[in-house]
N, C-alpha and C. Protein backbone atom coordinates (compact mmCIF):
# COMPACT_ATOMS: atom_id res chain seq x y z
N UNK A 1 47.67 -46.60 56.58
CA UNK A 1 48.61 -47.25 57.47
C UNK A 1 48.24 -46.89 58.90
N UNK A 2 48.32 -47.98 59.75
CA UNK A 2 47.55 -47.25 61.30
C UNK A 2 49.16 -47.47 61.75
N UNK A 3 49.32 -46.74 62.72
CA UNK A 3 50.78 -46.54 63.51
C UNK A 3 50.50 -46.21 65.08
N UNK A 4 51.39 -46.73 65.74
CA UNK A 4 50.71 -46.77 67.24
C UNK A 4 51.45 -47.75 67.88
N UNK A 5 51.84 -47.68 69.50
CA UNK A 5 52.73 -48.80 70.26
C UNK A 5 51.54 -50.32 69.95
N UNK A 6 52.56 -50.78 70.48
CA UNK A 6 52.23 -52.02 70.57
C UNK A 6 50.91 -52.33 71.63
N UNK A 7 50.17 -53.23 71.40
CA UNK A 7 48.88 -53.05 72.55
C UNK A 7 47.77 -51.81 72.37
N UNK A 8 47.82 -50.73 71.34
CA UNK A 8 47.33 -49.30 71.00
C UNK A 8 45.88 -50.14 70.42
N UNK A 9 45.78 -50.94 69.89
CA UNK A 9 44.40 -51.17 69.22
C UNK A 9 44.68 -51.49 67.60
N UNK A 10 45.70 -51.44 67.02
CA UNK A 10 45.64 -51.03 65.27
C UNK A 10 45.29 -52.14 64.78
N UNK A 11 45.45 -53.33 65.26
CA UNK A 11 44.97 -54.60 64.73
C UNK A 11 43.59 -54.73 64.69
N UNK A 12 42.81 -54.70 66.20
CA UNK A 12 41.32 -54.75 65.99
C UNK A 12 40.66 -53.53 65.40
N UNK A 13 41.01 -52.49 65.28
CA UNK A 13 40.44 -51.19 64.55
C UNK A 13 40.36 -51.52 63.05
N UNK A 14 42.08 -51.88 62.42
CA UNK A 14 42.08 -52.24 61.15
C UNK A 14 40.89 -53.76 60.64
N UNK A 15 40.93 -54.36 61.63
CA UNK A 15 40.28 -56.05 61.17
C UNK A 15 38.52 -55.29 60.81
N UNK A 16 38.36 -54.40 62.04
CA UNK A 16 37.09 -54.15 61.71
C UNK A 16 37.12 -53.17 60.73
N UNK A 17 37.19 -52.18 60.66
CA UNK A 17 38.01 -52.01 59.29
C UNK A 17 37.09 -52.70 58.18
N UNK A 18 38.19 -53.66 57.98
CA UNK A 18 38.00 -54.82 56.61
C UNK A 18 36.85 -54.98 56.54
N UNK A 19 35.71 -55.44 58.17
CA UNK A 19 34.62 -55.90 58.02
C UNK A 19 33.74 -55.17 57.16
N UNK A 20 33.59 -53.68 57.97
CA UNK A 20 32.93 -52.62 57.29
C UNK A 20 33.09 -52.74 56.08
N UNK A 21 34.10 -52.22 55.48
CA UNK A 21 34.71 -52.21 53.82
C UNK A 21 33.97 -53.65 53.42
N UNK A 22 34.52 -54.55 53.51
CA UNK A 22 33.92 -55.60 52.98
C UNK A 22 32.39 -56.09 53.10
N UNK A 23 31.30 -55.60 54.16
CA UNK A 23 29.79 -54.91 54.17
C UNK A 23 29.46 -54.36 52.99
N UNK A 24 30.62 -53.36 52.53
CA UNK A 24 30.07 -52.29 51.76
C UNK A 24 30.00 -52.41 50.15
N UNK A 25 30.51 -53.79 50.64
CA UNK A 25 31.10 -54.30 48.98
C UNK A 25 32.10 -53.61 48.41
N UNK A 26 33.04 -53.61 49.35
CA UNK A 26 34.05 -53.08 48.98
C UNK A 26 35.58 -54.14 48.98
N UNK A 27 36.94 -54.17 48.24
CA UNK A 27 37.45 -55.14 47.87
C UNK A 27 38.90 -54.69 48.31
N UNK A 28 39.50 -55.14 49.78
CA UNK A 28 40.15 -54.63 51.03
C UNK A 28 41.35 -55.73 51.18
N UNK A 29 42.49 -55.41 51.20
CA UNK A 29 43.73 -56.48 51.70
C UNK A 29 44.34 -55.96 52.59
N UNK A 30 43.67 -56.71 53.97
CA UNK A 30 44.39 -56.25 55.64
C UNK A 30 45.93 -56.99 55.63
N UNK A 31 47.14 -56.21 55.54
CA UNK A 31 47.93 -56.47 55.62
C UNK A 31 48.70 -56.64 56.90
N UNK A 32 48.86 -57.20 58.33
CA UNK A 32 48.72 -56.69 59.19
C UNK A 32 50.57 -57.35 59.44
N UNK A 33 50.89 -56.34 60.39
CA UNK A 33 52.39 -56.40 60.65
C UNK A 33 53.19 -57.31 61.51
N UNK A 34 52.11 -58.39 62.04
CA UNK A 34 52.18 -59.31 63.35
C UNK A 34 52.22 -60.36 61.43
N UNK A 35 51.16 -60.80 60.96
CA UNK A 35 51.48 -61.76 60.23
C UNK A 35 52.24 -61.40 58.82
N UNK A 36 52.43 -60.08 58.48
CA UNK A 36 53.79 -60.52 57.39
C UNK A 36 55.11 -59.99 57.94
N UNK A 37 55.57 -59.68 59.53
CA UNK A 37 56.19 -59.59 60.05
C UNK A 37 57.11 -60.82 59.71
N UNK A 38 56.87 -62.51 59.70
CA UNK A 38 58.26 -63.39 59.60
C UNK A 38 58.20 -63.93 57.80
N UNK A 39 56.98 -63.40 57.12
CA UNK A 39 57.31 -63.50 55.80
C UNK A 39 57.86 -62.48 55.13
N UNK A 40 57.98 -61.57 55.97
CA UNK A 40 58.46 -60.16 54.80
C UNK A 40 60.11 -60.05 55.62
N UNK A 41 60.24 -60.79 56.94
CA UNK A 41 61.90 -59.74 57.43
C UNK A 41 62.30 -60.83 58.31
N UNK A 42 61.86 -62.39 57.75
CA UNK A 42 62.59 -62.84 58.77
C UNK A 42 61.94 -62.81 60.41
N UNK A 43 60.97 -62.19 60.84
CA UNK A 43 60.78 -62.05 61.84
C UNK A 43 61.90 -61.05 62.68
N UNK A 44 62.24 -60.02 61.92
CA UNK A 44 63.57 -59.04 62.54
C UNK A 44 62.40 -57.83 62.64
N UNK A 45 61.17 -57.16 62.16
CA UNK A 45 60.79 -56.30 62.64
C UNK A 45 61.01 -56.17 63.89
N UNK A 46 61.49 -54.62 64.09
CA UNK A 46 61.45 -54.33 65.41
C UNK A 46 62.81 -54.50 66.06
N UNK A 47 63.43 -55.63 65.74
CA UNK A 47 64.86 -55.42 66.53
C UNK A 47 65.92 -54.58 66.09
N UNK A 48 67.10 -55.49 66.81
CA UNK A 48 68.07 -54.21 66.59
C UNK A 48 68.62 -54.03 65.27
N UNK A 49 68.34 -54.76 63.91
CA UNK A 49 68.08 -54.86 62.68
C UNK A 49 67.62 -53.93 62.28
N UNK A 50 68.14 -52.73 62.42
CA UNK A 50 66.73 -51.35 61.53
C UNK A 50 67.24 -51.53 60.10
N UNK A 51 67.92 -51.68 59.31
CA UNK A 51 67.97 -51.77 58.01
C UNK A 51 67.14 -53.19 57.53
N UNK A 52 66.72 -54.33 58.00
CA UNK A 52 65.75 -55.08 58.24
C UNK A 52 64.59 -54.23 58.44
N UNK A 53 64.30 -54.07 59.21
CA UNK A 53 62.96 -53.19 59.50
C UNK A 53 62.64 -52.30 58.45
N UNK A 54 64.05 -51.72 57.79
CA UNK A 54 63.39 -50.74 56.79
C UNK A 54 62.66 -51.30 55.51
N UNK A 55 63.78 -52.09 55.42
CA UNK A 55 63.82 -52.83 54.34
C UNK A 55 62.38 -54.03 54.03
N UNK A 56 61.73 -54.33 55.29
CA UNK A 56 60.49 -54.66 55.62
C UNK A 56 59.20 -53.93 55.03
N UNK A 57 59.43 -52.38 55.45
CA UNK A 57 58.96 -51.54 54.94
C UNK A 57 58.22 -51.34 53.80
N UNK A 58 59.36 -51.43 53.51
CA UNK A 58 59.50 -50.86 51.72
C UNK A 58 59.09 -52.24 50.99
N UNK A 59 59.22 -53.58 51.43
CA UNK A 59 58.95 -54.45 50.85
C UNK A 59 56.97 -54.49 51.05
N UNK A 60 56.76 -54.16 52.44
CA UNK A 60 55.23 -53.98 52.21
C UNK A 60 55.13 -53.38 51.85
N UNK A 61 55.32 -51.82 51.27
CA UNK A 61 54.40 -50.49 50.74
C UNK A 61 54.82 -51.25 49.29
N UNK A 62 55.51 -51.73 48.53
CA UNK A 62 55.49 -52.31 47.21
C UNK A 62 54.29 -53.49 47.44
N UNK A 63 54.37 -54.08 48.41
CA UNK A 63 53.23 -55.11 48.01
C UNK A 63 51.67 -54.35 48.05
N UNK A 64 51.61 -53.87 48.82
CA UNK A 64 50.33 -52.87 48.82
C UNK A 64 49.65 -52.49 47.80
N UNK A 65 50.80 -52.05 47.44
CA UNK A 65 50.73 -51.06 45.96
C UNK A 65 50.18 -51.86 45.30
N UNK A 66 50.95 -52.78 45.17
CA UNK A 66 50.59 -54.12 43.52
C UNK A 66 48.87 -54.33 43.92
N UNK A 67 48.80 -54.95 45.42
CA UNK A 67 47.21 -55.68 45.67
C UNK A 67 46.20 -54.49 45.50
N UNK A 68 46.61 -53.27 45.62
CA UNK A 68 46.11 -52.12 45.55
C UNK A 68 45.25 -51.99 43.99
N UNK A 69 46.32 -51.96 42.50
CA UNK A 69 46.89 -51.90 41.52
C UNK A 69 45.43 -53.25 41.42
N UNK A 70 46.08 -54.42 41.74
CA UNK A 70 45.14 -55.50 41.12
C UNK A 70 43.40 -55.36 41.39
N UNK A 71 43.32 -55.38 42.67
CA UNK A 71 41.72 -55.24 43.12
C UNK A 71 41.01 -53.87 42.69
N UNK A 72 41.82 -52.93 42.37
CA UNK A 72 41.28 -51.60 42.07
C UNK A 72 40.27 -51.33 42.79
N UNK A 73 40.28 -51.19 44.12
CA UNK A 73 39.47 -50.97 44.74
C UNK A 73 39.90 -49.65 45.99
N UNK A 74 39.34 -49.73 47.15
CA UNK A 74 40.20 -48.78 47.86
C UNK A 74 41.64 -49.43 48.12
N UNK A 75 42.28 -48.64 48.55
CA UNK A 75 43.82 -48.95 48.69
C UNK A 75 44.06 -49.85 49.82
N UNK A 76 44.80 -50.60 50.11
CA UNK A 76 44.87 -51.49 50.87
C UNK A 76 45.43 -50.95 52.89
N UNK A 77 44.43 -51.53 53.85
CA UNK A 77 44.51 -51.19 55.28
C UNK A 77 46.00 -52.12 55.14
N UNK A 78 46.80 -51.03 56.49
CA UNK A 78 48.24 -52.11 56.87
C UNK A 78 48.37 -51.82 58.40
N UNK A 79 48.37 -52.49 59.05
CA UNK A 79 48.26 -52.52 60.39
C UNK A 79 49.83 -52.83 61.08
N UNK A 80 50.93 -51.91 60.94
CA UNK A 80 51.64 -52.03 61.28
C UNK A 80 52.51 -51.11 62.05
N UNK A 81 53.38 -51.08 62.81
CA UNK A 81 54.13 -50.01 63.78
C UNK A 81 54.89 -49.07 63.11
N UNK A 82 54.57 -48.29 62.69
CA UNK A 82 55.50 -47.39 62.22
C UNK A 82 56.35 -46.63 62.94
N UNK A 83 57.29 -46.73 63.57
CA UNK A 83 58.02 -46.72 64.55
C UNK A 83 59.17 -45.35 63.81
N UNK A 84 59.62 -45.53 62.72
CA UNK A 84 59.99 -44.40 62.47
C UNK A 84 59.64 -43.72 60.87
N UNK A 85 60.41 -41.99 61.12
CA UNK A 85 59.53 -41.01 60.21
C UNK A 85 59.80 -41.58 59.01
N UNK A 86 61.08 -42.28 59.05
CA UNK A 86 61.53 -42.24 57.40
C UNK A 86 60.89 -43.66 57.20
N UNK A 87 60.69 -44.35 57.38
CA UNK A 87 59.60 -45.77 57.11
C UNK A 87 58.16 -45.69 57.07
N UNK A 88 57.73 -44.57 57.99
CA UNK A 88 56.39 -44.29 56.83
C UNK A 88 56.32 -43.44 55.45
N UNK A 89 57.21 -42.71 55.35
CA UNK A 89 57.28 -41.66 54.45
C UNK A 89 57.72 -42.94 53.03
N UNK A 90 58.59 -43.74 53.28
CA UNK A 90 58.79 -44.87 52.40
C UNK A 90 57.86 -45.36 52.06
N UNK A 91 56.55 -46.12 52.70
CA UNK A 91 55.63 -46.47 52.41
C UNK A 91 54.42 -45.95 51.62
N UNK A 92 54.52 -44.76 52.13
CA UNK A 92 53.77 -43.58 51.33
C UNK A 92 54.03 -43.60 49.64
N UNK A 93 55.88 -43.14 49.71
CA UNK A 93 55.82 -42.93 48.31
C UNK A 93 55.93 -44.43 47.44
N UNK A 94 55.59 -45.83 47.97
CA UNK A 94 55.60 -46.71 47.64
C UNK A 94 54.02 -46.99 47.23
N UNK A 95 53.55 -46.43 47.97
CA UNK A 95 51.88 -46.66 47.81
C UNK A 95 51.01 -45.82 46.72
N UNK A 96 51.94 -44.46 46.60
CA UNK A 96 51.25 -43.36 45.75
C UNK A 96 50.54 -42.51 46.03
N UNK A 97 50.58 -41.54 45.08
CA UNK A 97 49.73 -40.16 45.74
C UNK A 97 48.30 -40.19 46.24
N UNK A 98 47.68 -40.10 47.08
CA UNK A 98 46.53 -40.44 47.42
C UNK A 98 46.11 -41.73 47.72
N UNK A 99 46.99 -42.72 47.62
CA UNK A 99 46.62 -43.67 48.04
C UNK A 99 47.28 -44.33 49.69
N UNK A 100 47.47 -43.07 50.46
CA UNK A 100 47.60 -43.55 51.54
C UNK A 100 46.92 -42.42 52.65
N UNK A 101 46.48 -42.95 53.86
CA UNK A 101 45.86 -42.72 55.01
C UNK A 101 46.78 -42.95 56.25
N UNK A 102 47.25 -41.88 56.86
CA UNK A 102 47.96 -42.27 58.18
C UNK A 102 47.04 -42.20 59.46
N UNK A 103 46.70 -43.91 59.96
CA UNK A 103 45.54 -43.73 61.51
C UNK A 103 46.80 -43.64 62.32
N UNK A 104 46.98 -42.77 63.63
CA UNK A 104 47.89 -42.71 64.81
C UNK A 104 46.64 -43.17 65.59
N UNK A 105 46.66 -44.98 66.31
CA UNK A 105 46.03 -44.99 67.31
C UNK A 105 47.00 -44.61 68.54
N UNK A 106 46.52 -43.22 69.24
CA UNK A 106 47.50 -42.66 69.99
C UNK A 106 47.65 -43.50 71.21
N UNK A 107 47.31 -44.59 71.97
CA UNK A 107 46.45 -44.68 72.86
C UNK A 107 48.34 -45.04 73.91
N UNK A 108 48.04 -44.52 75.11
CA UNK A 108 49.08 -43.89 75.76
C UNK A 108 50.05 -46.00 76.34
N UNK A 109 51.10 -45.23 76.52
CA UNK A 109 52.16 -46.29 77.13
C UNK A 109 51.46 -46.83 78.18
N UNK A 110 51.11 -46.33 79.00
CA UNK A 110 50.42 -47.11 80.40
C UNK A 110 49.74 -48.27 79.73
N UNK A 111 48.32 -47.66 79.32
CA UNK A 111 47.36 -48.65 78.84
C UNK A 111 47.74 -49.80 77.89
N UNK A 112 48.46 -48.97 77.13
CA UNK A 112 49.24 -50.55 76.17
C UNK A 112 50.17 -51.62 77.50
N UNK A 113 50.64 -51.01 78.28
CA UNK A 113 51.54 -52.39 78.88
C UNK A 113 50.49 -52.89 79.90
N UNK A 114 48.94 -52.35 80.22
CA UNK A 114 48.11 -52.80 80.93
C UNK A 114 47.27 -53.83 80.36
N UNK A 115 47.20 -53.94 79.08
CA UNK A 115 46.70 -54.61 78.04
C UNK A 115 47.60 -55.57 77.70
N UNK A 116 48.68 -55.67 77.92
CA UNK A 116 49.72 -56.69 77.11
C UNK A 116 49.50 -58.19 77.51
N UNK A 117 49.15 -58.56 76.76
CA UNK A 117 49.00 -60.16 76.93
C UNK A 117 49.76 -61.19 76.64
N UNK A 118 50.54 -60.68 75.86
CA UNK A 118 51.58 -61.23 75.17
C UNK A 118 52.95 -61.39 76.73
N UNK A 119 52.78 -60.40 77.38
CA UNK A 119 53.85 -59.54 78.07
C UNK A 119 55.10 -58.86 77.56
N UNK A 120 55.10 -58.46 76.45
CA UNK A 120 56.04 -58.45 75.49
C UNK A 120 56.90 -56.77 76.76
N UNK A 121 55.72 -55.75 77.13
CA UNK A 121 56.83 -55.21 77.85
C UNK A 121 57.12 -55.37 78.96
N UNK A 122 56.52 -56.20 79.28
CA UNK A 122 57.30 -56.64 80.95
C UNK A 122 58.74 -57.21 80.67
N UNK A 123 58.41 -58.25 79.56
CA UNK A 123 60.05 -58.92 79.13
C UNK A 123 61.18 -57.51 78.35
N UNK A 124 60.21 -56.62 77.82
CA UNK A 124 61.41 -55.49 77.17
C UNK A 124 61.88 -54.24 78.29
N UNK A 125 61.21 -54.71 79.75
CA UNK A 125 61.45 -53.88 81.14
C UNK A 125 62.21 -54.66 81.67
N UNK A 126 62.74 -55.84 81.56
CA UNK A 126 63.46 -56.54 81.96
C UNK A 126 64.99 -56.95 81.19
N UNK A 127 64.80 -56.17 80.20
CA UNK A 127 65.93 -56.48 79.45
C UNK A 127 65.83 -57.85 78.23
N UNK A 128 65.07 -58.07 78.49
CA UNK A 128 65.32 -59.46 77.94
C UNK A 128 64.88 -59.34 75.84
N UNK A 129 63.92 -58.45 75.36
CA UNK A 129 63.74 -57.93 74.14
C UNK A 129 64.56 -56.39 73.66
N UNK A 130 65.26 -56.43 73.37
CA UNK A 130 66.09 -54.91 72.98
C UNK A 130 65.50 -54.22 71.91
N UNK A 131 65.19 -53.19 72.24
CA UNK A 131 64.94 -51.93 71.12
C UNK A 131 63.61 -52.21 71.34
N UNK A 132 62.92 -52.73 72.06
CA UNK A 132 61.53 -52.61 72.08
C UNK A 132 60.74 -51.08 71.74
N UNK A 133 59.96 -51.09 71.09
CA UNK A 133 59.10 -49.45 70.64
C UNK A 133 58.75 -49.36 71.89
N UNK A 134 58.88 -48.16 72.42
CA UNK A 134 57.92 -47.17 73.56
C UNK A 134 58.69 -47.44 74.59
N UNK A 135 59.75 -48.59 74.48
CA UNK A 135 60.33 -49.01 76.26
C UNK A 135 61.91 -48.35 76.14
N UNK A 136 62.80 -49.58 75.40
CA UNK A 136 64.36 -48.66 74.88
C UNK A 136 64.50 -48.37 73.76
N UNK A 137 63.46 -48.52 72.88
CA UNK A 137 63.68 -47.70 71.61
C UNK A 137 62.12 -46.59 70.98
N UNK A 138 63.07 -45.58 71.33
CA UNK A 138 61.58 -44.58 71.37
C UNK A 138 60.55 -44.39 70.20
N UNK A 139 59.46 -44.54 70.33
CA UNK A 139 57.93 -44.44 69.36
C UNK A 139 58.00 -42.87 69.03
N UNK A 140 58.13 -42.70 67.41
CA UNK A 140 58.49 -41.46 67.06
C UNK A 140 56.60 -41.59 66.75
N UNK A 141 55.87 -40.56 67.58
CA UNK A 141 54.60 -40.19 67.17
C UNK A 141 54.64 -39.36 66.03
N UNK A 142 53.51 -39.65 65.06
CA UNK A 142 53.46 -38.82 63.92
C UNK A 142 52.70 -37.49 64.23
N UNK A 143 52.90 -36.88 63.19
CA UNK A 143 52.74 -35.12 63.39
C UNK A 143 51.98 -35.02 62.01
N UNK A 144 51.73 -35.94 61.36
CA UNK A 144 51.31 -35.68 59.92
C UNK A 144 49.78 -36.66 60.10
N UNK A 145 49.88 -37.44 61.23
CA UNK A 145 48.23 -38.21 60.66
C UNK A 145 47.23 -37.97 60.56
N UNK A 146 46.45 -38.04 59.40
CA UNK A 146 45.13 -38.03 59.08
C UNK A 146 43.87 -37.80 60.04
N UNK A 147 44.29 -38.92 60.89
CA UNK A 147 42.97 -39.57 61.83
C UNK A 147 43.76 -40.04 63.04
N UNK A 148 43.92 -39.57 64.13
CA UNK A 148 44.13 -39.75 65.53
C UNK A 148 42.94 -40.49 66.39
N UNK A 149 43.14 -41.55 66.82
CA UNK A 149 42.31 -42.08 67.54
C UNK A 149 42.84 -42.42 68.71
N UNK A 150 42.09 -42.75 70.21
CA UNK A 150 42.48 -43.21 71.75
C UNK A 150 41.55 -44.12 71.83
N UNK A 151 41.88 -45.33 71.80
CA UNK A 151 41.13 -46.06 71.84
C UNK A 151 40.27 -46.72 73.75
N UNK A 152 40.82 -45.56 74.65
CA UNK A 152 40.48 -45.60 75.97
C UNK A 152 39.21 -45.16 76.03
N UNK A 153 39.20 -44.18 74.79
CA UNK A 153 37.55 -43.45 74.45
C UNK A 153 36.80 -44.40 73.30
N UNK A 154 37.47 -44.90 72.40
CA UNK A 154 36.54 -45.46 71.48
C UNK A 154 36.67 -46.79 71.57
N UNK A 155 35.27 -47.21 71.22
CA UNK A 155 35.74 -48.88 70.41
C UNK A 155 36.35 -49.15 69.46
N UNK A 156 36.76 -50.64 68.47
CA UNK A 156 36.80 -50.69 67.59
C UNK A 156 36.08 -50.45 66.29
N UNK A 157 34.82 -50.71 66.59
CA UNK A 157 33.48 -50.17 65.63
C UNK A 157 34.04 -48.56 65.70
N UNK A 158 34.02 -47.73 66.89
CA UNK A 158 34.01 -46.44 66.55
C UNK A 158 35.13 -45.71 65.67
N UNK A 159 36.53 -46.71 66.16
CA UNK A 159 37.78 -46.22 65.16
C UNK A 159 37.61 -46.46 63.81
N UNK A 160 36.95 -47.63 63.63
CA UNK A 160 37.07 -48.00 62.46
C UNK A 160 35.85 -46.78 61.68
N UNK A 161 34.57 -47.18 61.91
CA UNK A 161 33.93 -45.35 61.47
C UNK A 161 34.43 -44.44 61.32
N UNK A 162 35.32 -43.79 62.48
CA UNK A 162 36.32 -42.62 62.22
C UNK A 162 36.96 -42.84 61.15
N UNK A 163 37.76 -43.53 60.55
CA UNK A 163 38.66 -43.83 59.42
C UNK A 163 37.66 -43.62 58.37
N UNK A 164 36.33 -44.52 58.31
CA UNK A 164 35.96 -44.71 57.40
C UNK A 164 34.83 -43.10 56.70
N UNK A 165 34.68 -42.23 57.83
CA UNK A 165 34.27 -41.15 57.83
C UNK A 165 35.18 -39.96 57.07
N UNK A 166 36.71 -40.35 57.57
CA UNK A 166 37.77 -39.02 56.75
C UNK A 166 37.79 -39.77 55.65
N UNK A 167 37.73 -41.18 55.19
CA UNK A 167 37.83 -41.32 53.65
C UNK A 167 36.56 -40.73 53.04
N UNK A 168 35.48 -40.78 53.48
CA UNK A 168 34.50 -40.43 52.42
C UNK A 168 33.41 -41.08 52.86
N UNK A 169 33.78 -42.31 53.39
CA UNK A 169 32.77 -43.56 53.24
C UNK A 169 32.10 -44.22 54.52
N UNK A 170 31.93 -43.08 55.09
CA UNK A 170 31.08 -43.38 56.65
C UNK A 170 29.85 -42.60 57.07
């Protein structure tokens, strides 16, 4: 699971990711949190809906599991915000023992709203998105991840190596 503000990198780290894995002949389901964000919650990730959000959660770490379960392959990348402790820890025990990886792309508040293309925090500095992660609703950084990456120092090729180096397979 990569976890990280919004704008941090977890999307292009995870996509490349897939590439690698899938190079290697390996058999990978990028689950990413921007596109099963309005099939899994309605499109409520993130707002002021946290029992939505949780409930989001838990509905991906069960799907994981299953595509996990079917492809028997490595466990499935999820590219999504883990915004709080008890929603990754859900995902975890949804996914199974060893079958999960926590990436923290750490990469700092500045640079994510310097990057925003979307403008998503200019509009959540303005009031206009509530509970936004990192702006009025605070990004609980993890203390437990695996693999810490800044993506101000690395590329995507390099995060994605890093990951693929603490599994085994780099």
């Amino acid at each position: 699971m990569f976890t990280g503000l919004s704008g941090a990198g977890k999307s292009t780290i995870a996509a490349r990711l897939v590439e690698l894995l899938l190079e290697a002949g390996r058999t990978v389901t990028l689950l990413d949190g921007d596109e099963v964000r309005t099939h899994l919650s309605g499109g409520a990730w993130g707002s002021p809906r946290r029992p939505g959000h949780e409930r989001a959660a838990d509905r991906l770490g069960g799907r994981a599991d299953r595509q996990a379960r079917r492809d028997r392959g490595l466990r499935t990348d999820r590219a999504v915000r883990g915004t709080r402790a008890d929603a990754r820890a859900l995902v975890e025990e949804q996914a199974g023992a060893g079958a999960f990886t926590l990436v923290h792309v750490a990469t700092p508040l500045a640079e994510c709203e310097a990057r925003d293309r979307k403008g998503l925090y200019a509009k959540a500095r303005r009031g206009e998105i509530a509970e936004f992660t990192g702006i009025s609703d605070p990004y609980e950084e993890p203390t437990d991840a695996e693999v810490t990456l800044d993506t101000r120092a690395l590329s995507a090729d390099e995060g994605a190596r890093a990951v693929l180096a603490h599994l085994g397979l780099g």
